[in-house]
N, C-alpha and C. Protein backbone atom coordinates (compact mmCIF):
# COMPACT_ATOMS: atom_id res chain seq x y z
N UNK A 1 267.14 400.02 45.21
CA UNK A 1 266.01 399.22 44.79
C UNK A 1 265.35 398.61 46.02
N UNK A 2 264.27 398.95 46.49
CA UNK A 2 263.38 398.36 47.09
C UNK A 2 263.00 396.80 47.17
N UNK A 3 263.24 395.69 47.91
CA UNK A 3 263.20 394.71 48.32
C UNK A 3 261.50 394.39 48.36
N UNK A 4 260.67 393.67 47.79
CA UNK A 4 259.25 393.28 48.78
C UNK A 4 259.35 391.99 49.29
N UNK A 5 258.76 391.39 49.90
CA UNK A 5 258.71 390.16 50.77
C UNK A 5 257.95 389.19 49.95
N UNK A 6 258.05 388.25 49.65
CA UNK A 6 257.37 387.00 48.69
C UNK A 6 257.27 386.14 49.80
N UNK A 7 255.75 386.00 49.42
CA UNK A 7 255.05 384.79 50.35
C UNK A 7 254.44 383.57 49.04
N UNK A 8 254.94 382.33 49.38
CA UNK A 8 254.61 381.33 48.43
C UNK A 8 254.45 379.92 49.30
N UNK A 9 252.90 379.33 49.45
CA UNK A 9 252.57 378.41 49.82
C UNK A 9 252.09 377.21 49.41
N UNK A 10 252.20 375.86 49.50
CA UNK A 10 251.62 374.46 49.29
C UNK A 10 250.89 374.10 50.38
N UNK A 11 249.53 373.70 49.65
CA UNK A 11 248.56 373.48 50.14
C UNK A 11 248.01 372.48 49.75
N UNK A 12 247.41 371.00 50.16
CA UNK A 12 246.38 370.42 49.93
C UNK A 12 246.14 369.54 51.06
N UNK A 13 244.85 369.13 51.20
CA UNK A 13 244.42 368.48 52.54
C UNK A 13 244.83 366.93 52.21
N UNK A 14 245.17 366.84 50.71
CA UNK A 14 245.07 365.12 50.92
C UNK A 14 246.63 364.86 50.89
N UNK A 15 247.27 363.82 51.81
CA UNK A 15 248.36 363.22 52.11
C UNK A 15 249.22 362.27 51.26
N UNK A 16 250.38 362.76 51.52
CA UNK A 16 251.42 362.08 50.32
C UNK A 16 251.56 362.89 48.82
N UNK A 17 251.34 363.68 48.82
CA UNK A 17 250.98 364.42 47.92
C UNK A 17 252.48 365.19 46.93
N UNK A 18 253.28 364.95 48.51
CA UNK A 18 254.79 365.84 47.67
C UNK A 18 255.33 367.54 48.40
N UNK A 19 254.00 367.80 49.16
CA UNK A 19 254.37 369.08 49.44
C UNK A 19 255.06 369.60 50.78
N UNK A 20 255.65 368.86 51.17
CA UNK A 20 257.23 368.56 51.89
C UNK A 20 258.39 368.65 50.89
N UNK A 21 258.42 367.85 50.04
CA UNK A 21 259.78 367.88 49.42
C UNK A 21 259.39 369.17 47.96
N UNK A 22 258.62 369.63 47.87
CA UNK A 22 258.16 370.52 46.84
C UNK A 22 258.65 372.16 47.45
N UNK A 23 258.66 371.81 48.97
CA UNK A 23 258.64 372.93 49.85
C UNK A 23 260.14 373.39 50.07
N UNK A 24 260.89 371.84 50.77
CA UNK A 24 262.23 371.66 50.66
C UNK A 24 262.96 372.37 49.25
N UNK A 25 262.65 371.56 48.28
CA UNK A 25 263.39 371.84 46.75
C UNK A 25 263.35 373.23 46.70
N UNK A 26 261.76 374.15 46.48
CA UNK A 26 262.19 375.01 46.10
C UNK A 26 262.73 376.33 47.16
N UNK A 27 262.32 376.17 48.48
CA UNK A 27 263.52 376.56 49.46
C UNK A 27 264.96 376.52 48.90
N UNK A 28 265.82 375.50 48.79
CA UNK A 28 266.84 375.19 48.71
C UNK A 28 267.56 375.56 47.23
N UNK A 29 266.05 375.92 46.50
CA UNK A 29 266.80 376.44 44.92
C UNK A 29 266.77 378.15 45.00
N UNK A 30 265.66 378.61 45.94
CA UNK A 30 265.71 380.06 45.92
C UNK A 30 267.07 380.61 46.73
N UNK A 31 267.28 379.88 47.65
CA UNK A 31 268.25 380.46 48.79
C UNK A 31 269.89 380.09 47.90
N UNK A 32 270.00 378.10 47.64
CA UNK A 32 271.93 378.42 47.07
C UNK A 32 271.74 378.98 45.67
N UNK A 33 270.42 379.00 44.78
CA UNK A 33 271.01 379.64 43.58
C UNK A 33 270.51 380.82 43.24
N UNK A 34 269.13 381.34 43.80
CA UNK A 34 269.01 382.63 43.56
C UNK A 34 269.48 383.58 44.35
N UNK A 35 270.16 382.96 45.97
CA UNK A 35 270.47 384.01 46.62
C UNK A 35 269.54 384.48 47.83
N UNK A 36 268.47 384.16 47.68
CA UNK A 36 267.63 384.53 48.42
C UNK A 36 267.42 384.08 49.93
N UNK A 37 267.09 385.31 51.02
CA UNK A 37 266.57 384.67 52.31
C UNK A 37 265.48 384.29 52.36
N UNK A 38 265.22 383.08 52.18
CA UNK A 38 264.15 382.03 52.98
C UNK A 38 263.65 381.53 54.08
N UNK A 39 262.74 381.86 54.78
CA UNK A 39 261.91 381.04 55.80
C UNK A 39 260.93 380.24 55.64
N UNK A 40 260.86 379.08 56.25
CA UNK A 40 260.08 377.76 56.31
C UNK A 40 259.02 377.61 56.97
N UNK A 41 257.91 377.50 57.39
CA UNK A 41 257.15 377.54 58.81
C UNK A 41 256.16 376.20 58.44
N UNK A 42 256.10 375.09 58.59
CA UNK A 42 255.92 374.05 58.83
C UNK A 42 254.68 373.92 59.76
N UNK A 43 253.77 374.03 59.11
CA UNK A 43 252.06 373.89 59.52
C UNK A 43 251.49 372.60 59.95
N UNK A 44 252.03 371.37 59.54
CA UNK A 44 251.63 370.27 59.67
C UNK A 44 251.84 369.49 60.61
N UNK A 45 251.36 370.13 62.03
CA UNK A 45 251.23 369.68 63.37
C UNK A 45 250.08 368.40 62.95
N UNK A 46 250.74 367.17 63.52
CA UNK A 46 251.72 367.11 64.51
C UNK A 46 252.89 366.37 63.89
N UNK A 47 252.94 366.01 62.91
CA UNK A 47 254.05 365.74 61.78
C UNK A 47 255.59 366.64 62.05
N UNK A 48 255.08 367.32 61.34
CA UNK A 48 256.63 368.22 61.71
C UNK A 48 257.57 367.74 60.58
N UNK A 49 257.34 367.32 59.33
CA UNK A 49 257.38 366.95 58.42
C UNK A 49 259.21 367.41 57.99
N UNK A 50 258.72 368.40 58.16
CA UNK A 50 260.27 369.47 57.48
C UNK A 50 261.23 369.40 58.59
N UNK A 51 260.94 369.58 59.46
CA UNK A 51 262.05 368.92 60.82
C UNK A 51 262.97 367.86 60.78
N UNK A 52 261.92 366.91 60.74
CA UNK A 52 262.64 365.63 60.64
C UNK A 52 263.25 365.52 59.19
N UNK A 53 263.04 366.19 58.05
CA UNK A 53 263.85 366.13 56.90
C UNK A 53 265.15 366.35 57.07
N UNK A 54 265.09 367.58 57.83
CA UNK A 54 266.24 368.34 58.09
C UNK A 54 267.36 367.70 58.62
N UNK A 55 266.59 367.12 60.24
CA UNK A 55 267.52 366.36 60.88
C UNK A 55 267.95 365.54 60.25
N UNK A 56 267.36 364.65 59.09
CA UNK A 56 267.77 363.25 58.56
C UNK A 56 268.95 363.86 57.62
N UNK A 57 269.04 365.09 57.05
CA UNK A 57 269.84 365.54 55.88
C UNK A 57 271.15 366.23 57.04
N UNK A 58 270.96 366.58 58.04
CA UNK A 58 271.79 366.85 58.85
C UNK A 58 273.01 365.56 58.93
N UNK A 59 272.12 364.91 59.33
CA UNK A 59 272.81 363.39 59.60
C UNK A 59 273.94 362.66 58.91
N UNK A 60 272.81 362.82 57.56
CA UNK A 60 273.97 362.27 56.27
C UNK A 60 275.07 363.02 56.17
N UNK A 61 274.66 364.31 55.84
CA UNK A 61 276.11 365.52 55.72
C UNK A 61 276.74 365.19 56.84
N UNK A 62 276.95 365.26 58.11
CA UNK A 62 278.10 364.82 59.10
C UNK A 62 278.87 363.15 58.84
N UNK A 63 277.78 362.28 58.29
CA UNK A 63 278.63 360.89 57.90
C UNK A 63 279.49 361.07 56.70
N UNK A 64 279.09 361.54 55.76
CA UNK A 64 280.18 361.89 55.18
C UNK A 64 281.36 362.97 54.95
N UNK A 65 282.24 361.78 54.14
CA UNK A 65 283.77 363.03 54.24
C UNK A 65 284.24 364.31 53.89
């Protein structure tokens, strides 16, 4: 069976909107429950929005046991 590549983007110019953690969530639901390889690419220079999510979720997971 032939594989195709799925491209799926959030978009809007106005701020606070959600589409960081809209981006996060469904990343994180395609990849531990459907399985799927996911890539991220984080447009919102100079923010960097998804970076610093990361690092902050990095963080917590090492403080705890």
């Amino acid at each position: 069976m032939k594989k195709e590549t799925l491209f799926v983007a959030f978009s809007t110019q106005k701020g606070g909107m959600g589409k960081t953690a809209v981006t996060v969530l469904t990343a994180s639901y395609l990849h531990y429950v459907k399985d799927y390889r996911v890539a991220i690419l984080d447009c919102d220079f100079p923010q960097h929005s998804i970076v610093k999510e990361r690092k902050r979720d990095e963080g917590l997971i090492r403080v705890c046991p």
